[in-house]
N, C-alpha and C. Protein backbone atom coordinates (compact mmCIF):
# COMPACT_ATOMS: atom_id res chain seq x y z
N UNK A 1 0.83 -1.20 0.00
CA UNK A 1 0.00 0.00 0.00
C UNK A 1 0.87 1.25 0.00
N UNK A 2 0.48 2.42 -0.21
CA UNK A 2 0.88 3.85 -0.51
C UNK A 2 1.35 4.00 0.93
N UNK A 3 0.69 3.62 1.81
CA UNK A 3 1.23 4.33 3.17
C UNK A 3 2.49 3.45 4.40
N UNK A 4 2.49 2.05 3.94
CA UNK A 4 3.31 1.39 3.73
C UNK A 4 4.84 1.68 3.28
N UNK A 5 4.99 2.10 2.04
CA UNK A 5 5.79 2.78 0.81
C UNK A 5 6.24 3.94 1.97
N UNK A 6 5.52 4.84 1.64
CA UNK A 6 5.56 6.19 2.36
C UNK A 6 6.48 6.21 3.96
N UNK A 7 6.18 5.07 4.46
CA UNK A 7 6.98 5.33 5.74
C UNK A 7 8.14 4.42 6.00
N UNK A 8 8.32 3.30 5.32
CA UNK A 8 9.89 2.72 5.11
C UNK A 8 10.41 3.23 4.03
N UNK A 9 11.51 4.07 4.95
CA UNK A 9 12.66 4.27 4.29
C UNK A 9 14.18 3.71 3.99
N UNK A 10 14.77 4.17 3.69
CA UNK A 10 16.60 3.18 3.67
C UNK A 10 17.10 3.02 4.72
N UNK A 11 17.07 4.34 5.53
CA UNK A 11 17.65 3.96 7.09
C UNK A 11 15.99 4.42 7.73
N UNK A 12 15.30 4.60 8.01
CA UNK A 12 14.39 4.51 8.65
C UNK A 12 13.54 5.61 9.10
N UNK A 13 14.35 7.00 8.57
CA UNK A 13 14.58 8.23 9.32
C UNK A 13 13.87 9.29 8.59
N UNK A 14 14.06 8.68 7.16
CA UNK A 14 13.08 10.50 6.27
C UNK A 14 12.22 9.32 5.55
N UNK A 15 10.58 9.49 5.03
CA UNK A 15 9.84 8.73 4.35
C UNK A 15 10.42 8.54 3.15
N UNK A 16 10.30 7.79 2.21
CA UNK A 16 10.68 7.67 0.70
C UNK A 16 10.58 8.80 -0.12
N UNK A 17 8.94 9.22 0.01
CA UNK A 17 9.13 10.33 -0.85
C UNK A 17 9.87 11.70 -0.59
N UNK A 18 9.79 11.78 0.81
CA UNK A 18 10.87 13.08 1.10
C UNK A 18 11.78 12.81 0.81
N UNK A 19 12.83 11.76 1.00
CA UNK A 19 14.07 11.16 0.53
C UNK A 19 14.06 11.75 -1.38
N UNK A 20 13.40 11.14 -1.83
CA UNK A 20 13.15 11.50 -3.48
C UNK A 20 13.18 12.84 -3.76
N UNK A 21 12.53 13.60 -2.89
CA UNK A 21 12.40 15.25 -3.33
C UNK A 21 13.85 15.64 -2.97
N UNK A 22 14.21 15.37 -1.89
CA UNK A 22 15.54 16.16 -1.12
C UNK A 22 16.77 15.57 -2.75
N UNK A 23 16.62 14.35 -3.57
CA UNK A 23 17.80 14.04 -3.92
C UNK A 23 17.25 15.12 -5.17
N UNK A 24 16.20 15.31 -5.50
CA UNK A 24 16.43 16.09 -6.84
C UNK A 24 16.12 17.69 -6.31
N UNK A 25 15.94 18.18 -4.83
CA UNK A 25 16.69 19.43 -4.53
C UNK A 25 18.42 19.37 -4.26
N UNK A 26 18.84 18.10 -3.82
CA UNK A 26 20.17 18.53 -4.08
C UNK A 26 20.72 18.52 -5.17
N UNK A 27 20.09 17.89 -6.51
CA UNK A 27 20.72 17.44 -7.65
C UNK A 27 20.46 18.80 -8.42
N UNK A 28 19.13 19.35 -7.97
CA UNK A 28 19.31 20.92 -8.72
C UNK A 28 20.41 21.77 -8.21
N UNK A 29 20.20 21.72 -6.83
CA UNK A 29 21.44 23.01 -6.30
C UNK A 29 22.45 22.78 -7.03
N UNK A 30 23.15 21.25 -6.48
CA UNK A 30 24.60 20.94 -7.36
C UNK A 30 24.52 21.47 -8.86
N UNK A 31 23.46 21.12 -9.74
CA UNK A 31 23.69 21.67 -10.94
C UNK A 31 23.54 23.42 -10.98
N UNK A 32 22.93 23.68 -10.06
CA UNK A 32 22.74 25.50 -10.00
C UNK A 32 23.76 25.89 -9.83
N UNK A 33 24.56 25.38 -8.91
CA UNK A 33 26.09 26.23 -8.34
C UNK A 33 26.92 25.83 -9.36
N UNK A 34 26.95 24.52 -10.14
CA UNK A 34 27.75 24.34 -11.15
C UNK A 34 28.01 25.14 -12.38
N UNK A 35 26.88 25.69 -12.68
CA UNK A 35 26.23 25.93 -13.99
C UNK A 35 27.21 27.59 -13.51
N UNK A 36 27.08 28.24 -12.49
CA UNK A 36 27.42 29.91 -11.98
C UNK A 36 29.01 29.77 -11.95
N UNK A 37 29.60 28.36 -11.30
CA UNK A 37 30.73 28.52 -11.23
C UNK A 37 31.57 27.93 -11.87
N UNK A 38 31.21 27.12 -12.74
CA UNK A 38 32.10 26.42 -14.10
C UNK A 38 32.65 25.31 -13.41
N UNK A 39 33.95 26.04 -12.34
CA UNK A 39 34.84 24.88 -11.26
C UNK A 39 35.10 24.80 -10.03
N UNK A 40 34.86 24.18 -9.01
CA UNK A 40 34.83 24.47 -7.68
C UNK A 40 35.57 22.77 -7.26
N UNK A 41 36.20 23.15 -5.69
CA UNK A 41 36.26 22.14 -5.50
C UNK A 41 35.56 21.28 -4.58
N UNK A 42 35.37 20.06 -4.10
CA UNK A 42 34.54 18.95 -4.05
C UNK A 42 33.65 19.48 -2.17
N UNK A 43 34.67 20.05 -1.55
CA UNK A 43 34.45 20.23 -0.13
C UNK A 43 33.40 21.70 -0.40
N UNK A 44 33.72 22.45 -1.29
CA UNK A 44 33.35 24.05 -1.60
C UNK A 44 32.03 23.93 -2.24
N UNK A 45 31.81 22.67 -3.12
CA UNK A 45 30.60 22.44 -3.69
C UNK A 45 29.50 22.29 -2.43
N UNK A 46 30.23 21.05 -1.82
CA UNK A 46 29.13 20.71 -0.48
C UNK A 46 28.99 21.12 0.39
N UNK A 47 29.26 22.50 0.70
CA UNK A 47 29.17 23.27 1.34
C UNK A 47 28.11 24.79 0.90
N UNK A 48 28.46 24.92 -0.03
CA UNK A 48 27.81 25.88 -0.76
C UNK A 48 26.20 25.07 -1.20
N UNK A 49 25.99 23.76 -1.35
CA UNK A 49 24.87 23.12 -1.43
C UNK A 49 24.46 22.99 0.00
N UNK A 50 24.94 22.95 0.91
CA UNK A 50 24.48 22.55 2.04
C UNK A 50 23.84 24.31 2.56
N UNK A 51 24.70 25.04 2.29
CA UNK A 51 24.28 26.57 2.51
C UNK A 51 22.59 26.84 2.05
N UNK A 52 22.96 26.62 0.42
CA UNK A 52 21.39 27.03 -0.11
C UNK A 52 20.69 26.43 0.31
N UNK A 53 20.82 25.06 1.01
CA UNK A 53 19.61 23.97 1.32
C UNK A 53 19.20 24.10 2.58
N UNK A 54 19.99 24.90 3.68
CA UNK A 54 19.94 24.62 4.88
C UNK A 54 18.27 25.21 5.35
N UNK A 55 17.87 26.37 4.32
CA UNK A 55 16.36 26.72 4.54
C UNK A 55 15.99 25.56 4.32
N UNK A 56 15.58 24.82 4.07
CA UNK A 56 14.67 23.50 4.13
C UNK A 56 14.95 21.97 4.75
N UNK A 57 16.28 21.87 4.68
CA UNK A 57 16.30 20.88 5.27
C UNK A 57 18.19 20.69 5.30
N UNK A 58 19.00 19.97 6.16
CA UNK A 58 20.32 19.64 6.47
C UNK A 58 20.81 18.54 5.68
N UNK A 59 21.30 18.38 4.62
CA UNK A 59 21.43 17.36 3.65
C UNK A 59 23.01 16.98 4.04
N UNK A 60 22.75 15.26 4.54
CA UNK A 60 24.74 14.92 5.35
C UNK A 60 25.16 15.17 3.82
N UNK A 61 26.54 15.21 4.27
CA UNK A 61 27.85 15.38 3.14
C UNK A 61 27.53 14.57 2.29
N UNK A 62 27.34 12.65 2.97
CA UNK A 62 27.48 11.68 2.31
C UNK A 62 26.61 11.41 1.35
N UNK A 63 25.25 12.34 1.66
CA UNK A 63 23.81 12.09 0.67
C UNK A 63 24.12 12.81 -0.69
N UNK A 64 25.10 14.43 -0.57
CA UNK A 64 25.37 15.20 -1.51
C UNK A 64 26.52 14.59 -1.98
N UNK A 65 27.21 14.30 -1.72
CA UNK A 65 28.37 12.60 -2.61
C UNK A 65 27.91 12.30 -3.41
N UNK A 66 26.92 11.44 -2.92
CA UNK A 66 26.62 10.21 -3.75
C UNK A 66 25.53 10.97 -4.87
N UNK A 67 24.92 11.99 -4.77
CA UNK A 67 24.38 13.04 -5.55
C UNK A 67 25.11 13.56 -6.87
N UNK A 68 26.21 14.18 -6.44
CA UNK A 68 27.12 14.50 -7.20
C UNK A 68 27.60 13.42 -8.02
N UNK A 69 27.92 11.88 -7.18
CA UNK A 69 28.71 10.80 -8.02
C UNK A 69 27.42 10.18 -9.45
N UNK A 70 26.38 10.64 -8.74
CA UNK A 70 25.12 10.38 -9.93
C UNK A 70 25.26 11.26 -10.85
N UNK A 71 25.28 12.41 -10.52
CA UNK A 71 25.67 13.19 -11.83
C UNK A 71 26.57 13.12 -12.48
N UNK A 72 27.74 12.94 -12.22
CA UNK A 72 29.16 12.88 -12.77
C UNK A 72 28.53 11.43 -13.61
N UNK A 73 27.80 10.35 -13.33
CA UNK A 73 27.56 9.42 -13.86
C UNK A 73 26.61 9.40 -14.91
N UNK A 74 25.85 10.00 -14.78
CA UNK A 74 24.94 10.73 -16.09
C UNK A 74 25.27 11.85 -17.08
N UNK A 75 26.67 11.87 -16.64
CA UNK A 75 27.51 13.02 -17.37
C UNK A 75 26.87 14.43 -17.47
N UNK A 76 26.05 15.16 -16.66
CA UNK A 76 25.88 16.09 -15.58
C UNK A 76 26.62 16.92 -15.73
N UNK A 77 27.77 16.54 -15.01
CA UNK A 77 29.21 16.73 -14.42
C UNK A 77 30.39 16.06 -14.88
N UNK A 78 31.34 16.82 -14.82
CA UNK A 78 32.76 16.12 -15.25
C UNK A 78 33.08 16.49 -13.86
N UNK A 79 34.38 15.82 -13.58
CA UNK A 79 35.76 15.76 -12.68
C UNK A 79 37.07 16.21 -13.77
N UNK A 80 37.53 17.69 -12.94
CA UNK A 80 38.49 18.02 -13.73
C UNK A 80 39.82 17.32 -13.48
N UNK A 81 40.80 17.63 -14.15
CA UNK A 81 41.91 16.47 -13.88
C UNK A 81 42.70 17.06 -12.76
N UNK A 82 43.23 18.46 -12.39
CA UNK A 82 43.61 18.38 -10.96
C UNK A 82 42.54 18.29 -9.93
């Protein structure tokens, strides 16, 4: 059932669908700050995402990682060589 769904989550802690919204508000920020600053580095990104996001909600480092490593994987994003 829908309400079932709705309240198991991965670790137990945000419902599914909030989980879902938060990854494509961090996946916009990351691409918003990307798009303004061409190159930043990896600590400066998640920080500056964690800044714009902090009105709504505290997104760990590790959630905006693995955010970023999705994009870089959908080619999104590059990794520059230094």
């Amino acid at each position: 059932s829908a309400s079932a769904a709705a309240t198991s989550a991965a670790d137990g802690s945000v419902p599914l669908p909030v989980e879902e919204d938060r990854r494509h508000l961090v996946e916009a920020a990351v691409v918003r700050i990307m798009k303004a600053r061409k190159a930043l580095h990896h600590n400066d990104l998640i920080a500056e995402v964690t800044r714009q996001l902090s009105v709504r909600f505290t997104p760990a480092p590790q959630f905006i990682k693995k955010r970023i490593e999705s994009l870089i994987e959908r080619e999104y994003l590059e990794r520059s060589l230094d």
